[in-house]
Protein backbone atom coordinates (compact mmCIF):
# COMPACT_ATOMS: atom_id res chain seq x y z
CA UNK A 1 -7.11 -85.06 32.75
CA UNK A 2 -4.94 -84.85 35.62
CA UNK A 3 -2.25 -82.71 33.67
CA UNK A 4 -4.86 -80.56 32.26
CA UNK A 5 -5.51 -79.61 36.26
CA UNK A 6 -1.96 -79.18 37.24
CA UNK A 7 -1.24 -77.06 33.84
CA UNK A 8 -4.57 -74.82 35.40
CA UNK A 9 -3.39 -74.95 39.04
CA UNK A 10 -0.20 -73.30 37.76
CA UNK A 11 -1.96 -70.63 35.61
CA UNK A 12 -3.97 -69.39 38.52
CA UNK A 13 -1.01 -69.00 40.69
CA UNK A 14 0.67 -67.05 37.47
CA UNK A 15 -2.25 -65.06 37.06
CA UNK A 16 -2.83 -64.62 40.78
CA UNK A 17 1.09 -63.09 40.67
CA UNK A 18 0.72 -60.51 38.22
CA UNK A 19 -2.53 -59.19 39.30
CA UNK A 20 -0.47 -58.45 42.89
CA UNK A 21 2.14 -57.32 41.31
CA UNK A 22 -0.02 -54.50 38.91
CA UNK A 23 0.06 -51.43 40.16
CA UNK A 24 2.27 -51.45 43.51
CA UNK A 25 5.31 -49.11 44.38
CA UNK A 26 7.48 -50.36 46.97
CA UNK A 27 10.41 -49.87 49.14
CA UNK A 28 12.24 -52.61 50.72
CA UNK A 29 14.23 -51.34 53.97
CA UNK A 30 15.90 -52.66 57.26
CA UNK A 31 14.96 -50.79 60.72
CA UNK A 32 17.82 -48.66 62.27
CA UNK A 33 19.65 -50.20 65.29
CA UNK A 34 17.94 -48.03 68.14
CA UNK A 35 19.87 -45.34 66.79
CA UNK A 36 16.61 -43.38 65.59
CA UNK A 37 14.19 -44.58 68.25
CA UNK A 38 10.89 -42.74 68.18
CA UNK A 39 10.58 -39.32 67.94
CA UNK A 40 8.29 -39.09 71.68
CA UNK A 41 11.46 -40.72 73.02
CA UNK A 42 14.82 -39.59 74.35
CA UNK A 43 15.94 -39.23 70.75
CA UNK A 44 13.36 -36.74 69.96
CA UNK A 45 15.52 -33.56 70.11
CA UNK A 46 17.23 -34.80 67.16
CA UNK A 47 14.37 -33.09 65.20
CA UNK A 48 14.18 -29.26 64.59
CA UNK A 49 10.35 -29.00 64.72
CA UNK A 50 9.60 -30.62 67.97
CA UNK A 51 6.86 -32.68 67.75
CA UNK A 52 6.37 -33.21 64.09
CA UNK A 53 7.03 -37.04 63.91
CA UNK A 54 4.65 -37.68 66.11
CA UNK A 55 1.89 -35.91 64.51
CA UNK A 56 1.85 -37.47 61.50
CA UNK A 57 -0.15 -40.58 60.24
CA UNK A 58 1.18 -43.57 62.02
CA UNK A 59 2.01 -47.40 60.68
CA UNK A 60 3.18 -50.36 63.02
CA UNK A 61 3.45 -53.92 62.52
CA UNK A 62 1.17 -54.69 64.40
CA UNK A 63 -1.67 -52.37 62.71
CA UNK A 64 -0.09 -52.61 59.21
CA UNK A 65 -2.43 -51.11 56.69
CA UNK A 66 -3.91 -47.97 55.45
CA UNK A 67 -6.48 -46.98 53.28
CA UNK A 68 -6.90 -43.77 52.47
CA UNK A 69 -6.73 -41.24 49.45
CA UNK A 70 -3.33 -39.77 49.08
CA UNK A 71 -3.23 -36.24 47.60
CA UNK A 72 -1.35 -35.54 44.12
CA UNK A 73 0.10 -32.86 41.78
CA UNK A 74 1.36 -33.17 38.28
CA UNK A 75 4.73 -33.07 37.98
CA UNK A 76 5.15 -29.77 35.99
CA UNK A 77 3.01 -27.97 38.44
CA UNK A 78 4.60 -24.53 40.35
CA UNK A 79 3.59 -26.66 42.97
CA UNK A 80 5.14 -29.69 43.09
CA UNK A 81 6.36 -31.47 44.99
CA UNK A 82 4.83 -30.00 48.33
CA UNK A 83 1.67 -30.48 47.34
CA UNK A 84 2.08 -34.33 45.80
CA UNK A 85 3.95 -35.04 49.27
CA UNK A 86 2.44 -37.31 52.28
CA UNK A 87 4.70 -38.13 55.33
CA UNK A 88 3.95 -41.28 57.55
CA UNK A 89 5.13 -42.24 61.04
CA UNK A 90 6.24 -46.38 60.75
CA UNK A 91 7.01 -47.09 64.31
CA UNK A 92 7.54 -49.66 66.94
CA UNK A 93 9.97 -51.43 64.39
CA UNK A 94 12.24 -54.02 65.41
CA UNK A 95 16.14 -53.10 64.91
CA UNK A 96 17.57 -54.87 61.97
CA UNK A 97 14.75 -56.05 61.32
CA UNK A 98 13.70 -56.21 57.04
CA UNK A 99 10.38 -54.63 55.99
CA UNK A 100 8.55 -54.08 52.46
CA UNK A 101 6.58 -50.90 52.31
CA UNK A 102 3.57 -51.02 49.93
CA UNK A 103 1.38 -48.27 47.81
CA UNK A 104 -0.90 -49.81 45.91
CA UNK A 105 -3.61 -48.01 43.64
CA UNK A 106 -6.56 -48.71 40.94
CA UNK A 107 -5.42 -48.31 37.31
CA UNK A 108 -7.98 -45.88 36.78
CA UNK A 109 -6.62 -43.30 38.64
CA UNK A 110 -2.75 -43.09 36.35
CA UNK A 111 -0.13 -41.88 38.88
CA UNK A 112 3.96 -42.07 38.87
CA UNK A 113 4.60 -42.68 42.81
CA UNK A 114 7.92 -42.86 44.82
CA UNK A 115 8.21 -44.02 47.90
CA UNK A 116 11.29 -43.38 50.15
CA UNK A 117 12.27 -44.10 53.86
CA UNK A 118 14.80 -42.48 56.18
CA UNK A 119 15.93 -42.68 59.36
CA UNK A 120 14.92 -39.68 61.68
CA UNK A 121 18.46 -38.82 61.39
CA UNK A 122 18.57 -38.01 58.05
CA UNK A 123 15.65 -36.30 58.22
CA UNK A 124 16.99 -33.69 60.97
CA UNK A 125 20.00 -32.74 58.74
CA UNK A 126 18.91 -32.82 55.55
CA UNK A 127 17.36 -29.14 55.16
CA UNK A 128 15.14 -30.25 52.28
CA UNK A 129 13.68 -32.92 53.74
CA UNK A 130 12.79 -31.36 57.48
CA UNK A 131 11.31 -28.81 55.19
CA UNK A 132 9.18 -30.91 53.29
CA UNK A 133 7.91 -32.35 56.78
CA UNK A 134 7.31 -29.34 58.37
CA UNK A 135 5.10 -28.15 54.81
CA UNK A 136 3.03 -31.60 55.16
CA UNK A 137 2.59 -30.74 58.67
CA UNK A 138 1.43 -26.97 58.59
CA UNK A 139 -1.20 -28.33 55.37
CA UNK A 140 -2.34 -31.23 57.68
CA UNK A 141 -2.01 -34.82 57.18
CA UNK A 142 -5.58 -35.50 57.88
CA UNK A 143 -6.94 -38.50 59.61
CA UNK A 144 -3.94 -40.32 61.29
CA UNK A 145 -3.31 -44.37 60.66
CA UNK A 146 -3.13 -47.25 63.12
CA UNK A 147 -3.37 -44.83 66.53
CA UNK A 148 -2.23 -47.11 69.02
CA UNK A 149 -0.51 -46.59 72.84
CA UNK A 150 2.82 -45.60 72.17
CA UNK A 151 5.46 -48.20 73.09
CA UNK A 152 7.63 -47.92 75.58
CA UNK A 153 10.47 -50.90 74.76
CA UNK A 154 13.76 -49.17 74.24
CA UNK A 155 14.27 -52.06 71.13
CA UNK A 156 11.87 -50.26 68.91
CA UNK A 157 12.92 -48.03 66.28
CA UNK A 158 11.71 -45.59 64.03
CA UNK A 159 11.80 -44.23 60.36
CA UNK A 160 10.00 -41.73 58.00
CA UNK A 161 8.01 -42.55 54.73
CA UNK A 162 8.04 -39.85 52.24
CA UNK A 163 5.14 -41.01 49.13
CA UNK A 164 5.26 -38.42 46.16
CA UNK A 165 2.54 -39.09 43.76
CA UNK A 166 2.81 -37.96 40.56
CA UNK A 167 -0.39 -37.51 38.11
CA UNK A 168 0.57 -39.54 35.06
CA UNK A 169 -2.84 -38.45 33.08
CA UNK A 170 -3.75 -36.18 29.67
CA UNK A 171 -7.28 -34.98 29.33
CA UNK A 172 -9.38 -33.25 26.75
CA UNK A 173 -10.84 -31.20 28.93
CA UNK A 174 -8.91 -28.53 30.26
CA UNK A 175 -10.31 -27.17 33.58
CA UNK A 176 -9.22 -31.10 34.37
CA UNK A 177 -5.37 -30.84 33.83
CA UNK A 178 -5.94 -27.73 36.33
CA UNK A 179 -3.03 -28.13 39.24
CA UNK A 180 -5.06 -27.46 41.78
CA UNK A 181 -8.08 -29.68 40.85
CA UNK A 182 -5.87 -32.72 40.49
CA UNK A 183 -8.13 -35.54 42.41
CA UNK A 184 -6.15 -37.51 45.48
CA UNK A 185 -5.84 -41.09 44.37
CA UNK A 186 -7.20 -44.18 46.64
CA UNK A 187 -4.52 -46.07 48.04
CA UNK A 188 -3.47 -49.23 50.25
CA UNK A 189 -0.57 -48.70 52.14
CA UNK A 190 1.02 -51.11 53.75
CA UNK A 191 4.17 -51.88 55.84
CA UNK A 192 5.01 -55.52 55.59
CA UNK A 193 7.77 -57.38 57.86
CA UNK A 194 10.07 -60.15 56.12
CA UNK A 195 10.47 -63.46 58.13
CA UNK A 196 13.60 -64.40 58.86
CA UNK A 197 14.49 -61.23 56.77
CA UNK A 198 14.18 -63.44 53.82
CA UNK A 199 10.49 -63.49 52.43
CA UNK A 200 7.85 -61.26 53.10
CA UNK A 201 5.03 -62.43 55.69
CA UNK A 202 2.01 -61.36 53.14
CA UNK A 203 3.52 -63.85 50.72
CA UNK A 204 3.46 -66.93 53.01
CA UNK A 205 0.38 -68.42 51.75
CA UNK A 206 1.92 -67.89 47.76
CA UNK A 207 4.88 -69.96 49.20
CA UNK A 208 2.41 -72.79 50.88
CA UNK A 209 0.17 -73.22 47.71
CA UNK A 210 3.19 -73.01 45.29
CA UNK A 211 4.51 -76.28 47.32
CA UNK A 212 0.90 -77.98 47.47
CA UNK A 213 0.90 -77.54 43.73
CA UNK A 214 4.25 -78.91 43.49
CA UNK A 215 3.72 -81.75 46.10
CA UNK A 216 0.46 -82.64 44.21
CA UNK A 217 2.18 -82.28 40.51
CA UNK A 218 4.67 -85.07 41.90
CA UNK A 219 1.94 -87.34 43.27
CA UNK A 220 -0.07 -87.09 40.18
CA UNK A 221 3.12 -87.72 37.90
CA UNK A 222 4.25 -90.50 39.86
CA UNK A 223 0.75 -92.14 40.83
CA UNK A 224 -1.34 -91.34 37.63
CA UNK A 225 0.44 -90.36 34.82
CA UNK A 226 3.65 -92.24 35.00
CA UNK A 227 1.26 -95.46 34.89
CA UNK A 228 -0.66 -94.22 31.94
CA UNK A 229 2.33 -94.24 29.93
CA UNK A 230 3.55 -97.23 30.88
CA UNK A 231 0.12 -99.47 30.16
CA UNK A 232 0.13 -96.99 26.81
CA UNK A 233 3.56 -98.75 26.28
CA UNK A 234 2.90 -102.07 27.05
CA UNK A 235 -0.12 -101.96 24.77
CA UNK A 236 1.67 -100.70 21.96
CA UNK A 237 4.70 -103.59 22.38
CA UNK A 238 2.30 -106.44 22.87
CA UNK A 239 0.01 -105.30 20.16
CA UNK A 240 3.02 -105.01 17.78
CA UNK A 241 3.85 -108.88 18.94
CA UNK A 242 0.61 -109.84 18.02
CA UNK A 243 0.70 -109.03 14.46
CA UNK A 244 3.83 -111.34 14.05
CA UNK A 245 5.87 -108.61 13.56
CA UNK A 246 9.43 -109.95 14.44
CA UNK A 247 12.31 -107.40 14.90
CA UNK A 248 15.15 -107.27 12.43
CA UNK A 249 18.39 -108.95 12.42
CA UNK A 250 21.16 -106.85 12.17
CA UNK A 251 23.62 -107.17 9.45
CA UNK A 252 26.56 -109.38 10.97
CA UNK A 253 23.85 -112.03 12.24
CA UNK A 254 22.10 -111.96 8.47
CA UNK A 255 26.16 -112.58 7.20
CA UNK A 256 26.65 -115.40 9.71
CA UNK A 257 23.34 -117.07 9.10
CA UNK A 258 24.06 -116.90 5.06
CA UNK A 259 27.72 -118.35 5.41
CA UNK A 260 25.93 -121.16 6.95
CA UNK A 261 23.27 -121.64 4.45
């Protein structure tokens, strides 16, 4: 009985793993060094377009999800990628500091995503990339995430999350593989700092019941079914002594005893 609940105490957390795992693009990055602080700081001239970082759609720590519904394109559209493109803002990061970024989406909706993050550096001179800002911009990013005050700690850095989502679908119907009625998919993003830049913070509790389970497996083995076995043993030998069984002789002592004879 008691193994039969530590054998389903371990499924759950197997099943509970997977399910987390399905569906969910991610990029695992470490914050800059105050090198590309954010862009409504001393820093910001290092972008052409003055004033584009800080339009966009905005993601701290501190306010670390988003839910919203990400536009898409398919992939052999005239126009993609600009129009399968969304820019976010994650600020007030801490310098050298590891974080996971998240996308997560419903398996009805079949989309190819890639998620990317650069430093505001990179962004300012690479011409394709201040480009594709400046085209999210001028669309509109819609409804901004996480507004907040801005900081104003000269430890907090900046980068730039570039999601390109993909539609991975085939219909019948052809007014629905249309590029320009391609529906924008429901998504969770969210940015996720590692503690001690070693394991995520969302999967803390996974870590605490994965050593409850283990604690209690031990307890139960040592406490419960370790003594089972044993009494199943001890049955079995004094049964077996019972019946008059004797054990055999080996062959020397069967020599010895007939030399005496």
């Amino acid at each position: 009985m008691a193994a039969r609940l530590v054998a389903r105490l371990w499924l759950a957390l197997l099943v509970g793993a997977v399910f987390v795992a399905a569906n969910t693009e991610k990029a695992v990055f470490v914050a800059g060094d105050g090198q590309s602080r954010r862009p409504d700081g001393g820093d910001a001239d290092r972008i052409a377009l003055s004033g584009i970082a800080s339009s966009l759609p905005r993601l701290t720590p501190d306010r670390n999800a988003w839910r919203t519904s990400l536009p898409a394109a398919f992939p052999w559209a005239d126009n993609f990628p600009t129009n399968g493109t969304t820019w976010l803002l994650l600020d007030e990061l801490t310098g050298g500091q590891r974080y996971e970024l998240r996308v997560c989406w419903a398996a009805s909706q079949p989309t190819d995503f890639s998620v990317d993050v650069f430093d505001l550096a990179t962004v300012a001179a690479t011409p394709a990339l201040s480009a594709s800002l400046a085209s999210f911009v001028e669309r509109g990013p819609g409804t901004k995430a996480a507004p907040s005050t801005p900081s104003t700690t000269s430890t907090t850095t900046a980068s730039l999350l570039r999601i390109v989502a993909a539609a991975d679908f085939v219909a019948a119907d052809r007014a629905a593989m249309h590029p320009d009625r391609v529906p924008p998919v429901l998504t969770d993003i969210i940015l996720d700092p590692y503690l001690f830049n070693a394991v995520p913070h969302s999967l803390l509790p996974v870590v605490a019941a994965i050593v409850v389970v283990a604690g209690a497996s031990a307890w139960l083995a040592r406490r419960v079914i370790l003594p089972q076995l044993r009494a199943v043993a001890d049955g079995g030998a004094g049964a077996v002594g019972a019946a008059g069984v004797r054990p055999t002789k080996g062959r020397k002592a069967q020599k010895a005893q007939n030399k005496d004879r």
